[in-house]
Protein backbone atom coordinates (compact mmCIF):
# COMPACT_ATOMS: atom_id res chain seq x y z
CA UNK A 1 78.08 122.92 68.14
CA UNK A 2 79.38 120.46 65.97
CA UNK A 3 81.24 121.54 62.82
CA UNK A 4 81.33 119.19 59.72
CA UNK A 5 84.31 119.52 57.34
CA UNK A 6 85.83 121.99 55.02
CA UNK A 7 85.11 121.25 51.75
CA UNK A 8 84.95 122.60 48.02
CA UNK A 9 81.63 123.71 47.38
CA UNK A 10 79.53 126.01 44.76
CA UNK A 11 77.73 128.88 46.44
CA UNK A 12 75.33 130.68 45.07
CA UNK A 13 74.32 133.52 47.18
CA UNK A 14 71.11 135.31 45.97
CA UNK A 15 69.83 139.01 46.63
CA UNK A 16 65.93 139.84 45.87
CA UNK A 17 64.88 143.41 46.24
CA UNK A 18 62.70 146.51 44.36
CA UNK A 19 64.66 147.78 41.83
CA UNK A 20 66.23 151.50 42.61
CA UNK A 21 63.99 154.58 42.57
CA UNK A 22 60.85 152.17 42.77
CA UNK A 23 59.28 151.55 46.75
CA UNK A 24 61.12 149.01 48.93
CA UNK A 25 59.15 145.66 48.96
CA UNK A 26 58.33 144.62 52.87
CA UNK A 27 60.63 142.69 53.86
CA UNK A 28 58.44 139.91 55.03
CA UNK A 29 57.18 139.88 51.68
CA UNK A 30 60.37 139.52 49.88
CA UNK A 31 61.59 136.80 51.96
CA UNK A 32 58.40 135.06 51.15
CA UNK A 33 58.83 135.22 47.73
CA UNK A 34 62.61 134.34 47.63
CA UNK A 35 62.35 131.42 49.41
CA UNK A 36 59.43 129.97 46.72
CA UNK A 37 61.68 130.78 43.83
CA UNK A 38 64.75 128.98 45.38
CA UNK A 39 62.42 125.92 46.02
CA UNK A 40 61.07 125.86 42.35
CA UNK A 41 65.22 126.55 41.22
CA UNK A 42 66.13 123.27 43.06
CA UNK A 43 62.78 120.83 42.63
CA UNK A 44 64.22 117.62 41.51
CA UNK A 45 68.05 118.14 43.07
CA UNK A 46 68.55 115.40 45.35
CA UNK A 47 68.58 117.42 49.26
CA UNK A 48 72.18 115.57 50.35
CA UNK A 49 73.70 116.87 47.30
CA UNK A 50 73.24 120.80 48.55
CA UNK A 51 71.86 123.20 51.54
CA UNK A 52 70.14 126.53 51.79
CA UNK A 53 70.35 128.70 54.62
CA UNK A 54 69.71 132.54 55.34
CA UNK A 55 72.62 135.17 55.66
CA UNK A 56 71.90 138.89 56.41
CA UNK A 57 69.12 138.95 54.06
CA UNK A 58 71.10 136.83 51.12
CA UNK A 59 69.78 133.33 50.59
CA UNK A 60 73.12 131.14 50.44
CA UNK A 61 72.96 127.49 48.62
CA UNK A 62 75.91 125.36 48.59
CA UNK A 63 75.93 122.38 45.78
CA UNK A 64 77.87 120.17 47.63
CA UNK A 65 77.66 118.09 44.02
CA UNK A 66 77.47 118.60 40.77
CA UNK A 67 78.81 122.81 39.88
CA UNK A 68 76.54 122.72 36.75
CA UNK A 69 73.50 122.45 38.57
CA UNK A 70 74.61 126.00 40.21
CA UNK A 71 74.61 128.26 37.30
CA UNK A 72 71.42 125.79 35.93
CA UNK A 73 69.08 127.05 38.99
CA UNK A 74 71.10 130.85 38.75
CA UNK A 75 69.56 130.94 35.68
CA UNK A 76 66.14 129.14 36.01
CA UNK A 77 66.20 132.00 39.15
CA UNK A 78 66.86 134.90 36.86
CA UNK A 79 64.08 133.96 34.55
CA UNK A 80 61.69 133.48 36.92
CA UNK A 81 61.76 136.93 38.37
CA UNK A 82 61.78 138.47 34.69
CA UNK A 83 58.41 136.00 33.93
CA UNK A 84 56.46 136.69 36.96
CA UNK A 85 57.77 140.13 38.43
CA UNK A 86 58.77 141.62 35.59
CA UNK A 87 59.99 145.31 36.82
CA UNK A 88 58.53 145.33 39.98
CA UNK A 89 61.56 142.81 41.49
CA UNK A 90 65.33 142.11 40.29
CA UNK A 91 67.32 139.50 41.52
CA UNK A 92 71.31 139.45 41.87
CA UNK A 93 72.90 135.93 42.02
CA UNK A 94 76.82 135.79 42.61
CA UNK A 95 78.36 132.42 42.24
CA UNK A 96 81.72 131.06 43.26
CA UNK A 97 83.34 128.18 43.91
CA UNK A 98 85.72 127.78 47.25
CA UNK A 99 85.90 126.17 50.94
CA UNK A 100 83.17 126.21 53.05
CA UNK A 101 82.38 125.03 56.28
CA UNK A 102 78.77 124.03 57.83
CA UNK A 103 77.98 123.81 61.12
CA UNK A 104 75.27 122.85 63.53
CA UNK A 105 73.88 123.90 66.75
CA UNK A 106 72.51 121.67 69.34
CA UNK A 107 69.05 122.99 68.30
CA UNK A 108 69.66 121.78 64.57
CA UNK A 109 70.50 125.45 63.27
CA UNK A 110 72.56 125.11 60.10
CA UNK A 111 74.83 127.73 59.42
CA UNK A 112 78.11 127.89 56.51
CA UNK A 113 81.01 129.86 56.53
CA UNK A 114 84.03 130.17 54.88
CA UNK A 115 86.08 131.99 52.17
CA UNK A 116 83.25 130.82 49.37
CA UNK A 117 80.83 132.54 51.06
CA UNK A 118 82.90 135.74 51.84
CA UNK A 119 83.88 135.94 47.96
CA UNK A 120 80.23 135.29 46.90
CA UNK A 121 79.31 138.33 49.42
CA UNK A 122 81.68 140.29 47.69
CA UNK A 123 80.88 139.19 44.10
CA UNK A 124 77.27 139.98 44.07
CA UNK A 125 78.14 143.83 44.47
CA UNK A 126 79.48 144.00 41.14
CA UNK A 127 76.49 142.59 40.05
CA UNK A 128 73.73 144.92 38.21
CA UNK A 129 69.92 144.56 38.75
CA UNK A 130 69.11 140.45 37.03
CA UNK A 131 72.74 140.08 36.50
CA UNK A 132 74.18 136.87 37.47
CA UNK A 133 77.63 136.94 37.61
CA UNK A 134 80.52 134.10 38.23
CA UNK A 135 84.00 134.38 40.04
CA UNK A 136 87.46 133.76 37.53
CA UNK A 137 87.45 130.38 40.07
CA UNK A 138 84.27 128.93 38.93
CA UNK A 139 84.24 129.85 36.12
CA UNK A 140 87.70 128.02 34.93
CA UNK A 141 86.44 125.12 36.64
CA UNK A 142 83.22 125.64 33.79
CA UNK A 143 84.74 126.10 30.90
CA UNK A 144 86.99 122.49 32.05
CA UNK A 145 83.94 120.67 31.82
CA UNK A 146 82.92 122.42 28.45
CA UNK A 147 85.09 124.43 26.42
CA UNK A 148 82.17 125.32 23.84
CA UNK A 149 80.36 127.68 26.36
CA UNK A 150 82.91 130.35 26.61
CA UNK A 151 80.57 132.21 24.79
CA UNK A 152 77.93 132.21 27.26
CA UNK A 153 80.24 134.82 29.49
CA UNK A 154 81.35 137.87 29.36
CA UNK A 155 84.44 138.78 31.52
CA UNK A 156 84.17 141.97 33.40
CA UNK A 157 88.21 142.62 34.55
CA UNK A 158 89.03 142.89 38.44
CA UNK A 159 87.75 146.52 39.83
CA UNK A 160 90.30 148.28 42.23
CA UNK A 161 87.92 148.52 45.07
CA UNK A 162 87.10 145.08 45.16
CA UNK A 163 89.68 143.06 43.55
CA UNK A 164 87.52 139.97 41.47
CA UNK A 165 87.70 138.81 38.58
CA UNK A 166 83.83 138.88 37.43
CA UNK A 167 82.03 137.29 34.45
CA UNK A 168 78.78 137.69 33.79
CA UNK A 169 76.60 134.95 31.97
CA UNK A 170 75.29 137.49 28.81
CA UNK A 171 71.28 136.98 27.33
CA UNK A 172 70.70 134.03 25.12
CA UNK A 173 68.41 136.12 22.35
CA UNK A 174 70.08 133.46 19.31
CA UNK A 175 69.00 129.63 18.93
CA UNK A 176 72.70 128.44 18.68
CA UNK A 177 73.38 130.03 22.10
CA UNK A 178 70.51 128.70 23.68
CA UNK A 179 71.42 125.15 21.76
CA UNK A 180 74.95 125.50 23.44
CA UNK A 181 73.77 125.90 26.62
CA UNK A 182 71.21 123.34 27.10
CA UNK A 183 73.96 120.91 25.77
CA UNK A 184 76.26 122.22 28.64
CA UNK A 185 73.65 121.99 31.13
CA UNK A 186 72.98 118.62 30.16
CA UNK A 187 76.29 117.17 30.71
CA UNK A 188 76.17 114.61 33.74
CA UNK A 189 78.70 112.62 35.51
CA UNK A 190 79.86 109.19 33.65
CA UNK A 191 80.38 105.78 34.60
CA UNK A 192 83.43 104.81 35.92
CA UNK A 193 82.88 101.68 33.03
CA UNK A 194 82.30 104.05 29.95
CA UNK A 195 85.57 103.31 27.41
CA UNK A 196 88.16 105.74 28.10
CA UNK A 197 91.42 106.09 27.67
CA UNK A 198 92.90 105.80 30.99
CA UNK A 199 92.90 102.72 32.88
CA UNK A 200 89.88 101.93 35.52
CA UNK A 201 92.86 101.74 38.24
CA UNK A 202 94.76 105.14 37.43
CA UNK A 203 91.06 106.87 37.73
CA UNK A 204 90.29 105.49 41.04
CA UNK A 205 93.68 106.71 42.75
CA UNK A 206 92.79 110.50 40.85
CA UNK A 207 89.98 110.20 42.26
CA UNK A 208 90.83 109.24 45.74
CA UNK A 209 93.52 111.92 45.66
CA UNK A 210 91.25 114.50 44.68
CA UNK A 211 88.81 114.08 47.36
CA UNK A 212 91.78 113.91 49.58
CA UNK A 213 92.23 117.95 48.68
CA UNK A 214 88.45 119.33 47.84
CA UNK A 215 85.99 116.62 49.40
CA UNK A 216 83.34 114.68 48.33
CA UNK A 217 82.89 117.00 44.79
CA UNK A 218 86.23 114.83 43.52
CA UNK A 219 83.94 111.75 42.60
CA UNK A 220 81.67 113.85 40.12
CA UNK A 221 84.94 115.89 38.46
CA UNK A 222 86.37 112.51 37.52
CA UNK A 223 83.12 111.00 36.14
CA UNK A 224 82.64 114.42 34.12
CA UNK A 225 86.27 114.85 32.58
CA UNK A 226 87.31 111.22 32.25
CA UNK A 227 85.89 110.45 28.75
CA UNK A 228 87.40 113.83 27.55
CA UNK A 229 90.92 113.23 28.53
CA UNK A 230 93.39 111.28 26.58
CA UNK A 231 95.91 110.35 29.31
CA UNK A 232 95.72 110.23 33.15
CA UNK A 233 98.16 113.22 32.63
CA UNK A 234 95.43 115.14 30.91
CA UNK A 235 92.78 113.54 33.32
CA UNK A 236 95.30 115.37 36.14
CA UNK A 237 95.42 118.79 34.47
CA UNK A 238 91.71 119.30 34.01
CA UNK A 239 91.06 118.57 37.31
CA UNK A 240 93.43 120.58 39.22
CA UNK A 241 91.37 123.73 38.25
CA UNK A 242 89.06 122.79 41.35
CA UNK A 243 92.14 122.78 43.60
CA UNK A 244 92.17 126.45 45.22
CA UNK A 245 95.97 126.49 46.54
CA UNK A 246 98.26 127.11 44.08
CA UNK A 247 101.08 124.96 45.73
CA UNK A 248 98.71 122.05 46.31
CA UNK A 249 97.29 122.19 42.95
CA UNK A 250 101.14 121.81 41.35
CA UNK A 251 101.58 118.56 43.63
CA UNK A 252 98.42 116.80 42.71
CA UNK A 253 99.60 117.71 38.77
CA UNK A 254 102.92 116.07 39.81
CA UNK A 255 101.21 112.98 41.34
CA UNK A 256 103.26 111.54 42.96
CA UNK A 257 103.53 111.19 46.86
CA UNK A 258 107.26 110.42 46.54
CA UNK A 259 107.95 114.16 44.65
CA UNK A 260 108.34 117.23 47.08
CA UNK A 261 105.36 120.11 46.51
CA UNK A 262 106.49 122.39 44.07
CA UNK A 263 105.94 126.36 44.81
CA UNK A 264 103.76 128.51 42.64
CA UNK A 265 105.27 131.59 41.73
CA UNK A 266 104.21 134.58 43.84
CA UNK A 267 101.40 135.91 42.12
CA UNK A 268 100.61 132.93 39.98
CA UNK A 269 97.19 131.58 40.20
CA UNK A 270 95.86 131.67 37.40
CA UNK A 271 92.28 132.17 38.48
CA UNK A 272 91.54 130.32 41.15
CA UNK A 273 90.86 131.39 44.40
CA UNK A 274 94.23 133.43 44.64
CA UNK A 275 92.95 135.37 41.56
CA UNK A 276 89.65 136.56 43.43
CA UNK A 277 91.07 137.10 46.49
CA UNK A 278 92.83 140.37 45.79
CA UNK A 279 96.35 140.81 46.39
CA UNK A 280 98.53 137.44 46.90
CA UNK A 281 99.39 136.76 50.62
CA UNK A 282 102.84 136.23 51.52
CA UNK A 283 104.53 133.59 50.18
CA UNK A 284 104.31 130.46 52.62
CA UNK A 285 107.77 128.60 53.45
CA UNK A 286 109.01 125.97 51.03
CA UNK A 287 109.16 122.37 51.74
CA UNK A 288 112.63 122.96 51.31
CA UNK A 289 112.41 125.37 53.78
CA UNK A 290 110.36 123.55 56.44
CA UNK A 291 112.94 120.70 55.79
CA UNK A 292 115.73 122.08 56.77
CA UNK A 293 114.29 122.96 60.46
CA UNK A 294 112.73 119.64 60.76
CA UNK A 295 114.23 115.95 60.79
CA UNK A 296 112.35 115.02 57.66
CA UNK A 297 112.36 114.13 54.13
CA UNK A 298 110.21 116.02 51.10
CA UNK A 299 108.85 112.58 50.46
CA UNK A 300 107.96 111.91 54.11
CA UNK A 301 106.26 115.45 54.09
CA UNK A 302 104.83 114.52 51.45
CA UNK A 303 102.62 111.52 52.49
CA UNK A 304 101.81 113.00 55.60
CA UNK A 305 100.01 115.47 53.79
CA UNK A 306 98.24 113.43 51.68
CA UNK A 307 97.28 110.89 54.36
CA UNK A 308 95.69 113.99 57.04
CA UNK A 309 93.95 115.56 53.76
CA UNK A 310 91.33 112.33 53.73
CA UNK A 311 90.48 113.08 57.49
CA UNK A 312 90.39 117.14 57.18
CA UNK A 313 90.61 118.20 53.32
CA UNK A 314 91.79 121.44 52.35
CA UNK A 315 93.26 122.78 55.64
CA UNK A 316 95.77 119.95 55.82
CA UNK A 317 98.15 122.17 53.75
CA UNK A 318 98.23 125.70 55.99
CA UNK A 319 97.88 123.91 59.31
CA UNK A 320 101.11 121.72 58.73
CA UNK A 321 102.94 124.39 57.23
CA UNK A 322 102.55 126.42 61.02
CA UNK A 323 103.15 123.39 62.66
CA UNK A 324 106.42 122.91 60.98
CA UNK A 325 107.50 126.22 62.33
CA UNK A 326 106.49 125.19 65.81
CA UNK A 327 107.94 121.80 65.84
CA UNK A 328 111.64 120.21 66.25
CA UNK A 329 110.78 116.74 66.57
CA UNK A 330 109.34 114.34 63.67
CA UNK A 331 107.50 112.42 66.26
CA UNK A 332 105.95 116.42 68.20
CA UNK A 333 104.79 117.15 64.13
CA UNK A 334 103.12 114.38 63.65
CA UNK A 335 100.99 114.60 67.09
CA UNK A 336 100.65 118.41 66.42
CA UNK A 337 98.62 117.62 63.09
CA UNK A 338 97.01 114.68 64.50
CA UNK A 339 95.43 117.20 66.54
CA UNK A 340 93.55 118.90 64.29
CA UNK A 341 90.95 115.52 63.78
CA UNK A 342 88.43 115.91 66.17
CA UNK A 343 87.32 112.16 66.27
CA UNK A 344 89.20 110.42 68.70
CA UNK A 345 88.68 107.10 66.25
CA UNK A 346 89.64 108.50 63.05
CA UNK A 347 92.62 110.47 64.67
CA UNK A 348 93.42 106.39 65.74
CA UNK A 349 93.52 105.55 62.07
CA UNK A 350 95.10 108.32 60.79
CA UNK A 351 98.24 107.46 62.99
CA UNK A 352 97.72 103.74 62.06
CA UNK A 353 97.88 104.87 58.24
CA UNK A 354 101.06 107.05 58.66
CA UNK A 355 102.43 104.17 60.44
CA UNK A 356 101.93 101.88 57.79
CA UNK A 357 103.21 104.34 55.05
CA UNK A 358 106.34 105.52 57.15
CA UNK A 359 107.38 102.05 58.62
CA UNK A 360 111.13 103.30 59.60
CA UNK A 361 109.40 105.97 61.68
CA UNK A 362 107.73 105.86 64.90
CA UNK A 363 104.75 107.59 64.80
């Protein structure tokens, strides 16, 4: 089985069914049917950009690309049913945006996993019969790209037994609504040459540290929020609303390899993934902390982080922090996290990196 890996992705995880009190639908039947409205949703996305598998029932699509296009087929979904079904089907769609991880059997069988998909699971419960409904996470990264459609959603509050933050994307009945969100659905990524503000150079190392913490998704963030932002300071903020660790998304606002991580407070997420997880998990050691047990400097920490996040992505931050605890020696760390990258070749170049960024160490 060979795992790809962990990255930031939009799920949309879709439930078709009779509506309650009104004869179940064979199930043959209403996989048959779900599986030709999810092909009509996504005619004309390009195939590498997401995937579409099975799960318990639930059809799962992960946009590996652009998030818009998400809530564009959630909602090209929900009308479909209403057009052609009317009340003899309803659809629940639950979308949220987190890490995922696909993987492949040697027969070709595609399967993801991950916290996204866990949260969308748990998100479509609080959905009601043609609702679809968004996670706090997803939908901050939304109303990033385009303030003007906070009026398109209605927040819902976290419930007790399921602790989310829900929003729920209310009808369109007026023109000006329907003109808003067209114009948000509309919005594509931009040039790297359209005039901005910010320098071509300061956008390409954004960008290349963003992809370093969420993946491949980094590249269309940049090209969407560039022209908006009036400083690569701005440019910084905006973006770190797809970063789902709260002590990783403070050091990519810091930017700057040579400046220790700075802890959230407990508690403080602010709606990302923390936010829709439920209650916060005990607060991970400091780098101040890990420092002190460990022959090496924040700023040494630092780049090592950084350098393994462009061979693994988002788990570069956890697995060091246990490896710290494990570890006495600079030079046992470093082999402990080279470790985690399968590929013999690329674990050779991550070394040869760190090498070249940590000259007074041998790595």
């Amino acid at each position: 089985m060979h795992a790809y890996p962990l990255s930031l992705c939009t799920v949309m995880l879709v439930d078709l069914r009779a509506p309650a009190g009104k004869p179940p639908e064979n199930p043959a039947v209403l996989k048959k049917v779900l599986h030709e409205l999810i092909g009509k949703a996504l005619r004309g996305l390009p195939e590498n950009t997401r995937l579409a598998v099975e799960s318990a029932g639930n059809a799962v699509v992960c946009f590996m690309g652009d998030p818009e296009e998400a809530l564009h087929c959630a909602l090209l979904l929900r009308d479909l049913v209403s057009q052609r079904y009317g009340e003899l089907l309803c659809m629940r769609v639950a979308l949220h945006m987190g890490p995922a991880q696909v993987t492949a059997d040697s027969n070709d069988e595609v399967t993801v996993a991950g916290d996204a998909v866990d949260r969308a699971k748990q998100l479509k419960e609080r959905a009601s019969p043609n609702d679809v409904v968004l996670s706090h996470s997803y939908h901050d990264l939304l109303s990033r790209l385009n303030p003007d459609t906070e009026e398109l959603f209605q927040y819902h509050g976290p419930s007790v037994a399921q602790p989310l933050e829900v929003y729920t994307v209310v009808p369109l009945p007026s023109a000006p609504h329907r003109d808003t969100l067209v114009g948000f659905l509309a919005t594509r990524p931009l040039p790297l040459d359209q005039d901005s503000a910010i320098d071509a150079e300061s956008i390409k190392d954004i960008e290349a540290e963003l992809a370093g913490y969420i993946g491949p998704l980094a590249r269309i963030l940049v090209r969407k929020m560039q022209g908006r932002a009036a400083s690569a300071q701005a440019l910084r903020e905006a973006l770190a609303a797809a970063i789902q660790n709260p002590r990783t998304r403070e050091f990519f606002r810091a930017g700057s390899l040579g400046k220790p991580l700075i802890p959230a407070p407990a508690g403080d997420d602010h709606g990302t993934a923390a936010a829709c997880n439920g209650p916060p998990a005990p607060r991970s050691p400091s780098r101040a902390d890990a420092t002190r047990q460990l022959d090496i400097a924040p700023a040494e920490l630092a780049i090592i982080e950084h350098t393994l996040q462009r061979f693994i992505g988002p788990l570069a931050p956890p697995l060091m922090l246990r490896e710290i605890d494990v570890c006495g020696q600079f030079r046992d760390f470093v082999a402990a996290v080279a470790n985690s990258i399968d590929h013999p070749e690329q674990r050779t170049v991550f070394l040869q990196a760190l090498q070249r960024a940590l000259p007074e160490r041998q790595v």
